[in-house]
Protein backbone atom coordinates (compact mmCIF):
# COMPACT_ATOMS: atom_id res chain seq x y z
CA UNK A 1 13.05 19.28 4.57
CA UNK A 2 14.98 20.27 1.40
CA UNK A 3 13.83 19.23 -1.86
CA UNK A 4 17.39 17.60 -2.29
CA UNK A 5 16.59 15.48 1.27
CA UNK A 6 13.70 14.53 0.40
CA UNK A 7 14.58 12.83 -3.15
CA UNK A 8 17.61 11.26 -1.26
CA UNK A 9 15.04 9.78 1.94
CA UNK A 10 12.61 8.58 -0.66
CA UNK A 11 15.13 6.71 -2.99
CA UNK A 12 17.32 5.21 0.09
CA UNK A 13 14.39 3.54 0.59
CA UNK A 14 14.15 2.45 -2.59
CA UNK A 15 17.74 1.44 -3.37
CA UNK A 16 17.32 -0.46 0.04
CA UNK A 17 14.99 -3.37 -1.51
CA UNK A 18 17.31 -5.27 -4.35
CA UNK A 19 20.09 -5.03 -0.99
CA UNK A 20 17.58 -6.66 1.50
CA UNK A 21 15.52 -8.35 -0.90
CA UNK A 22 12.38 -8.48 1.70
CA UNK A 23 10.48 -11.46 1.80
CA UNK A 24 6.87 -10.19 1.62
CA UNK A 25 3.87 -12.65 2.26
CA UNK A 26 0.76 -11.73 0.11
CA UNK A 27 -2.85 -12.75 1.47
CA UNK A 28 -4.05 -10.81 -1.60
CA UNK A 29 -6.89 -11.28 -3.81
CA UNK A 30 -7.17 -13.88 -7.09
CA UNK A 31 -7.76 -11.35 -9.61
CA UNK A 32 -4.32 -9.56 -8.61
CA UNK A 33 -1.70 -12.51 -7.56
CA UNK A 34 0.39 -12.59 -10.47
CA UNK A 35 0.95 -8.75 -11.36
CA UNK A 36 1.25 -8.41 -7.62
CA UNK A 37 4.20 -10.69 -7.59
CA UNK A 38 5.45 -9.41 -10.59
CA UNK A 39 5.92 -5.98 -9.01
CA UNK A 40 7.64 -7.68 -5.75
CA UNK A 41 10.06 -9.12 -7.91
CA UNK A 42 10.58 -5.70 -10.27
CA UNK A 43 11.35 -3.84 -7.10
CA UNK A 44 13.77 -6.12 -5.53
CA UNK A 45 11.81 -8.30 -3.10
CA UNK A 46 10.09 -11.49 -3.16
CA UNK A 47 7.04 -12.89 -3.34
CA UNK A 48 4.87 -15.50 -1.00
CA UNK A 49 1.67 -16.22 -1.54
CA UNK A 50 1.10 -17.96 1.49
CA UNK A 51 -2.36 -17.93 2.38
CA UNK A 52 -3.38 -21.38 3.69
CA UNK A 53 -4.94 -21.85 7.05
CA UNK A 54 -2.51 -23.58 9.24
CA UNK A 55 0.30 -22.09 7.81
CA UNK A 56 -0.43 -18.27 7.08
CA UNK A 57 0.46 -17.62 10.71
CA UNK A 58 3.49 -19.69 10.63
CA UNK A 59 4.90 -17.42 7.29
CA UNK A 60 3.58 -14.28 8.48
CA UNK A 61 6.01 -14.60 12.11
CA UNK A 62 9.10 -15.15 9.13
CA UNK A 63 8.06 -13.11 6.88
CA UNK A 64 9.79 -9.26 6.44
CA UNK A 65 6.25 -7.99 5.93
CA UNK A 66 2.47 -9.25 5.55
CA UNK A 67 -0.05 -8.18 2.75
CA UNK A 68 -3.53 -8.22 3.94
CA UNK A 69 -6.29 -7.67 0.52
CA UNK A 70 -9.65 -8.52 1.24
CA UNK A 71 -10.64 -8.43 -2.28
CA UNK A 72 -11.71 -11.55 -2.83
CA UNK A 73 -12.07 -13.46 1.02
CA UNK A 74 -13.16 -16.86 0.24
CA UNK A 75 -13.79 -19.13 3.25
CA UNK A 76 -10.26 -20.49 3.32
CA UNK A 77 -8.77 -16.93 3.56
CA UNK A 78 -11.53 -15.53 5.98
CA UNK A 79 -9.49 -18.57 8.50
CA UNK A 80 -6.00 -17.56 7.07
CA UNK A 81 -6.48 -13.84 7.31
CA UNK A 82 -7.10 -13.10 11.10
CA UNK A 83 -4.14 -16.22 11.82
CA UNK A 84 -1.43 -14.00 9.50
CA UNK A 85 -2.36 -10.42 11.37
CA UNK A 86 -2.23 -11.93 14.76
CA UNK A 87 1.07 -14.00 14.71
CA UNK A 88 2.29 -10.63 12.30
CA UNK A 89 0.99 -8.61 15.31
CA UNK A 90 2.83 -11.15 17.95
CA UNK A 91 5.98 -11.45 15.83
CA UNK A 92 6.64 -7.70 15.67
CA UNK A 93 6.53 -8.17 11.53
CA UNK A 94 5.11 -5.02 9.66
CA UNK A 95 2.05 -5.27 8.27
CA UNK A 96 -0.33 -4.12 5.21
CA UNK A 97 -3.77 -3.39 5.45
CA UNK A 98 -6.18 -3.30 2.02
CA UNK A 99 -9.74 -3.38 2.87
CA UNK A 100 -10.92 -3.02 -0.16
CA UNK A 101 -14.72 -2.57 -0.29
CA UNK A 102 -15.18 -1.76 3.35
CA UNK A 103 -18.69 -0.78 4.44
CA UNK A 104 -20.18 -2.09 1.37
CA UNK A 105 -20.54 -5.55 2.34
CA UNK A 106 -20.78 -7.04 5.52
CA UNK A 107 -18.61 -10.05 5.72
CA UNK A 108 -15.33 -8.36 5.02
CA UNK A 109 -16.40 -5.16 7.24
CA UNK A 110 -16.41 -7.19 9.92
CA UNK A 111 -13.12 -8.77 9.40
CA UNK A 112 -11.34 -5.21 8.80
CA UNK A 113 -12.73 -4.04 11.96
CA UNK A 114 -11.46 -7.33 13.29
CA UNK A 115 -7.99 -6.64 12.13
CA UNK A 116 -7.82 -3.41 13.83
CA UNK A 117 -7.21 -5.59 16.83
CA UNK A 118 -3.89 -6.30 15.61
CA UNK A 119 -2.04 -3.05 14.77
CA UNK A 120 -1.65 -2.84 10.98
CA UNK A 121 1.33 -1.01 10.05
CA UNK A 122 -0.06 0.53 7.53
CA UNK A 123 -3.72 1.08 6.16
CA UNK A 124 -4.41 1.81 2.59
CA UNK A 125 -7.70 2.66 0.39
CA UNK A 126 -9.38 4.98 -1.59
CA UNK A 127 -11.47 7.57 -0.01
CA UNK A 128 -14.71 6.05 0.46
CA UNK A 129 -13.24 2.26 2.23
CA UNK A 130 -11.48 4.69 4.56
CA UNK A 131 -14.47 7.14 5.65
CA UNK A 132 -16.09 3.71 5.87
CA UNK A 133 -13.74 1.88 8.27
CA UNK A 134 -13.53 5.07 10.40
CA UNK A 135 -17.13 4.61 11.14
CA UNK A 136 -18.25 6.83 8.29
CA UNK A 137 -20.80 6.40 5.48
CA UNK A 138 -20.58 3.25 3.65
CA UNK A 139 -18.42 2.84 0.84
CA UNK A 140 -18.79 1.59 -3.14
CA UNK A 141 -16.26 -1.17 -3.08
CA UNK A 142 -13.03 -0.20 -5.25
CA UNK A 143 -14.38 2.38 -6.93
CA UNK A 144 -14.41 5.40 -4.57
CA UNK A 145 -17.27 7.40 -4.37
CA UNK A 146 -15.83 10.59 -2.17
CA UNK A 147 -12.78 12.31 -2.88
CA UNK A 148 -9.18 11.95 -1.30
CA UNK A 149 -9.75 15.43 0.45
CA UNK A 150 -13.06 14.35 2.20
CA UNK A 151 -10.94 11.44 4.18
CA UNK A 152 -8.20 13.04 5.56
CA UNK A 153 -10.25 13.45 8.51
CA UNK A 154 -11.03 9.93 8.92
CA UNK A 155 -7.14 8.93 7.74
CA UNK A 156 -5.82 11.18 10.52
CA UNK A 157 -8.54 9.63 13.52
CA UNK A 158 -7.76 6.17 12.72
CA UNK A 159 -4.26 6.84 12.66
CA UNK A 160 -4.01 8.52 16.13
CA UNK A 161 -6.44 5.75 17.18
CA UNK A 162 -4.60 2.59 15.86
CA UNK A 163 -0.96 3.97 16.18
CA UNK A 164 -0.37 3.36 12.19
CA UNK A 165 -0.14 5.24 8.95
CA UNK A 166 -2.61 5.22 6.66
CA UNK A 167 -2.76 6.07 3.22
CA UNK A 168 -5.65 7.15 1.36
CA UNK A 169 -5.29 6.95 -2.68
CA UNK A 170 -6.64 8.85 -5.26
CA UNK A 171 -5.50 11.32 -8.10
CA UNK A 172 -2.85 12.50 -4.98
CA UNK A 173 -2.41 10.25 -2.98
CA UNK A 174 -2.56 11.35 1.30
CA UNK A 175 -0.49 9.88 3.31
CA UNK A 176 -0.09 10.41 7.10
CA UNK A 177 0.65 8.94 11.07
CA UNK A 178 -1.63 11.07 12.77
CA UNK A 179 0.74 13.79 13.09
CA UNK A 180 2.94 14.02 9.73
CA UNK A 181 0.96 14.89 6.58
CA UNK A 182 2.39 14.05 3.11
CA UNK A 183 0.61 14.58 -0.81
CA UNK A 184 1.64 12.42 -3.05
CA UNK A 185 0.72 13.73 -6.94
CA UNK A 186 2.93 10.70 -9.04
CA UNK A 187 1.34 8.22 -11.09
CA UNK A 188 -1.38 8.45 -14.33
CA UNK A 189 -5.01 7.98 -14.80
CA UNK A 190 -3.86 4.88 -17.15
CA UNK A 191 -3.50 2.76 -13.80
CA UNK A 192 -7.22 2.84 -13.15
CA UNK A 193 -7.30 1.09 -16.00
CA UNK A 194 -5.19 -2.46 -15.35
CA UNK A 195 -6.33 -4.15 -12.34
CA UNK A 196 -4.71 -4.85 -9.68
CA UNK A 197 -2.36 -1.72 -9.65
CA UNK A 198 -3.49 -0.14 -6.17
CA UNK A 199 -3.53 -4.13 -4.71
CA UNK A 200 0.01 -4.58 -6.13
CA UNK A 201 1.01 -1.36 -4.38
CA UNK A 202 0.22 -2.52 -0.74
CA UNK A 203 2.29 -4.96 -1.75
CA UNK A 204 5.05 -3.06 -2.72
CA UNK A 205 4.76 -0.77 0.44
CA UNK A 206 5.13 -3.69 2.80
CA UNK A 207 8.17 -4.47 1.00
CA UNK A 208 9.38 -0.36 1.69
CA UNK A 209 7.86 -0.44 4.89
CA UNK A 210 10.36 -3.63 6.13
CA UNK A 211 13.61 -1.64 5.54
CA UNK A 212 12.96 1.27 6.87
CA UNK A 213 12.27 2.13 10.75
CA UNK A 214 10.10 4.68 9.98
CA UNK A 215 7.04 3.76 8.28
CA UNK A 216 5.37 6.95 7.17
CA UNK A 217 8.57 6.96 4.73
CA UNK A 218 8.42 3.63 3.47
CA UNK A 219 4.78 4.57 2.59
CA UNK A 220 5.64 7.50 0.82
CA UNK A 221 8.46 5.93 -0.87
CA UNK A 222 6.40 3.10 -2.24
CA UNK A 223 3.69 5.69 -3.16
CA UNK A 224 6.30 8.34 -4.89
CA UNK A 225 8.36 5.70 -6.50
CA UNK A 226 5.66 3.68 -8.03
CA UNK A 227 3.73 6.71 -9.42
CA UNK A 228 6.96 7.82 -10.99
CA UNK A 229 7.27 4.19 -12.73
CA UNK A 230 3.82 4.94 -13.94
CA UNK A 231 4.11 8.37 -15.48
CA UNK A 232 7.40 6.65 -17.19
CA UNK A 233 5.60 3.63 -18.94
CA UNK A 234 2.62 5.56 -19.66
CA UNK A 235 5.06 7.81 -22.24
CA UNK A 236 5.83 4.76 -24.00
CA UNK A 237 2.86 2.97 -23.94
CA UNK A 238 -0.28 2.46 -26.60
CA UNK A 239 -2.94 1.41 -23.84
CA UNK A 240 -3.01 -0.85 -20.76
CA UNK A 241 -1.56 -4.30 -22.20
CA UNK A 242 1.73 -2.64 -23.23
CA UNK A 243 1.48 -0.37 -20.17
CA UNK A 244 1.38 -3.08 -18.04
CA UNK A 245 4.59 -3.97 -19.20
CA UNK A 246 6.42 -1.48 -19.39
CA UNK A 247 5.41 -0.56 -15.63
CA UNK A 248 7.37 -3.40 -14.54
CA UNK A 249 10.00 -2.84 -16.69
CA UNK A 250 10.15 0.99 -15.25
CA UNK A 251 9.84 -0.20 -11.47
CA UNK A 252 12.92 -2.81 -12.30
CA UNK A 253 15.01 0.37 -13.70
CA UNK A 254 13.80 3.92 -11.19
CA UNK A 255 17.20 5.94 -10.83
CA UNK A 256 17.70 8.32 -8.26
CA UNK A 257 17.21 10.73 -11.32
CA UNK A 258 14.37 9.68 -12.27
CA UNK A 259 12.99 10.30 -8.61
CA UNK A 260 14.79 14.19 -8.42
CA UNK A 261 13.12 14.84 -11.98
CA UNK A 262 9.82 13.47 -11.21
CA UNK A 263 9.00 13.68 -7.55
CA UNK A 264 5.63 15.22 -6.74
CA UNK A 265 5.79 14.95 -3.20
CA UNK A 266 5.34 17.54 -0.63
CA UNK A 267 4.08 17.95 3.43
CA UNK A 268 1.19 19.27 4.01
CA UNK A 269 0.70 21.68 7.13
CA UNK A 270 -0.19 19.83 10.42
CA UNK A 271 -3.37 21.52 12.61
CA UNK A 272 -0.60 23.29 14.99
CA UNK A 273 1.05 25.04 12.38
């Protein structure tokens, strides 16, 4: 694919959100529920922080996409949880998977392995929560311990294995269906520093991921486009308070330039070739 196609895929995607104005349901951790629906709402969709058992199901089957964080799983969204990936499994409505902290502690390794069950549309962690939910040594929590290169073996097995894409972050970001392998290089080290920026973008790419048929691209249009909103407020930032800001500010106002100027996205070669 051209550089020129690419830049145009990635930002259709994009330009597709303020038109559609997805309805995203968040099951998504405390810490992160604000910023999170800060970003919906920058980008074009909307927010729901539905996450009540009894009625997470019930949202998830209208929602345009699901967010599933297991930051923080207190007992009333350890019911919620598996009731919003089921009837989002049932209802045919694309879903997020964070499991953040995978391996490191039991009760929420169990439920991500649980959730497998129900076909997430997309996975996302860093390194070490995806080695970990692969089977693979246990993980640190949110803080990855092993590299983005050291997982794409475990990205590409569970995506075979659970039909989905998953996404593995780091300082480039992999991104991949089993069979299609993307690097994504966008965004800035100052991100690590305001929290909730990786659980805001699952977020974000449920919201890509629900118009778009082809969910390896929303992915990588959520991943591209928010790193590029990054490396833009970062310039005119003094630290993470005003960064956090201007973030938002930069995801409300991406241009297809912007995107052709900035992109740092490329395929990588798949084990045939």
């Amino acid at each position: 694919m051209s550089e020129v196609a690419l830049v145009r895929r990635i930002y259709d995607v994009w330009k597709a959100l303020p038109t559609h104005n997805p309805l995203v349901q968040c099951l998504t951790n405390t810490v992160v529920q604000g910023f999170s629906a800060n970003v919906l709402l920058a980008a074009g969709a909307s927010p729901a922080m539905v996450d009540v058992p009894g009625e997470a199901g019930d949202f998830a089957a209208i929602s345009s996409a699901t967010l599933i964080n297991l930051g923080t799983i207190g007992t009333s969204q350890q019911l919620a949880i598996p009731e919003a990936a089921q009837s989002a499994h049932h209802s045919q409505t694309p879903w997020v998977l964070d499991p953040v902290a995978v391996g490191a502690l039991k009760v929420r390794t169990r439920l991500a392995h649980e959730l497998l069950n129900y076909r997430p549309t997309v996975i996302r962690g860093n390194a070490s929560e995806i080695i970990a939910l692969c089977g693979g040594a246990a993980a640190r929590g949110a803080d990855s311990t092993a590299q983005v290169q050291d997982a794409h073996g475990s990205a590409i097995e569970l995506a075979k294995k659970h039909k989905t894409v998953v996404a593995v972050s780091g300082s480039a970001d992999f991104i991949t269906d089993g069979e299609r392998h993307y690097q994504c290089a966008n965004g800035h080290a100052i991100q690590t520093k305001v929290t909730g920026s990786g659980c805001a973008l699952g977020a974000g790419i449920g919201a890509c991921v629900s118009v778009t048929e082809d969910a390896l691209w929303g992915t990588v249009a959520a991943h591209a486009v928010y790193g590029i909103a990054a490396q833009q407020a970062q310039e005119v930032s003094a630290g993470p308070g005003t960064f956090a800001a201007n973030f938002l500010d930069a995801l409300a106002n991406v241009s297809e330039d912007d995107v052709e100027r900035l992109l740092a996205v490329r395929q990588l070669a798949t084990d045939k070739e």
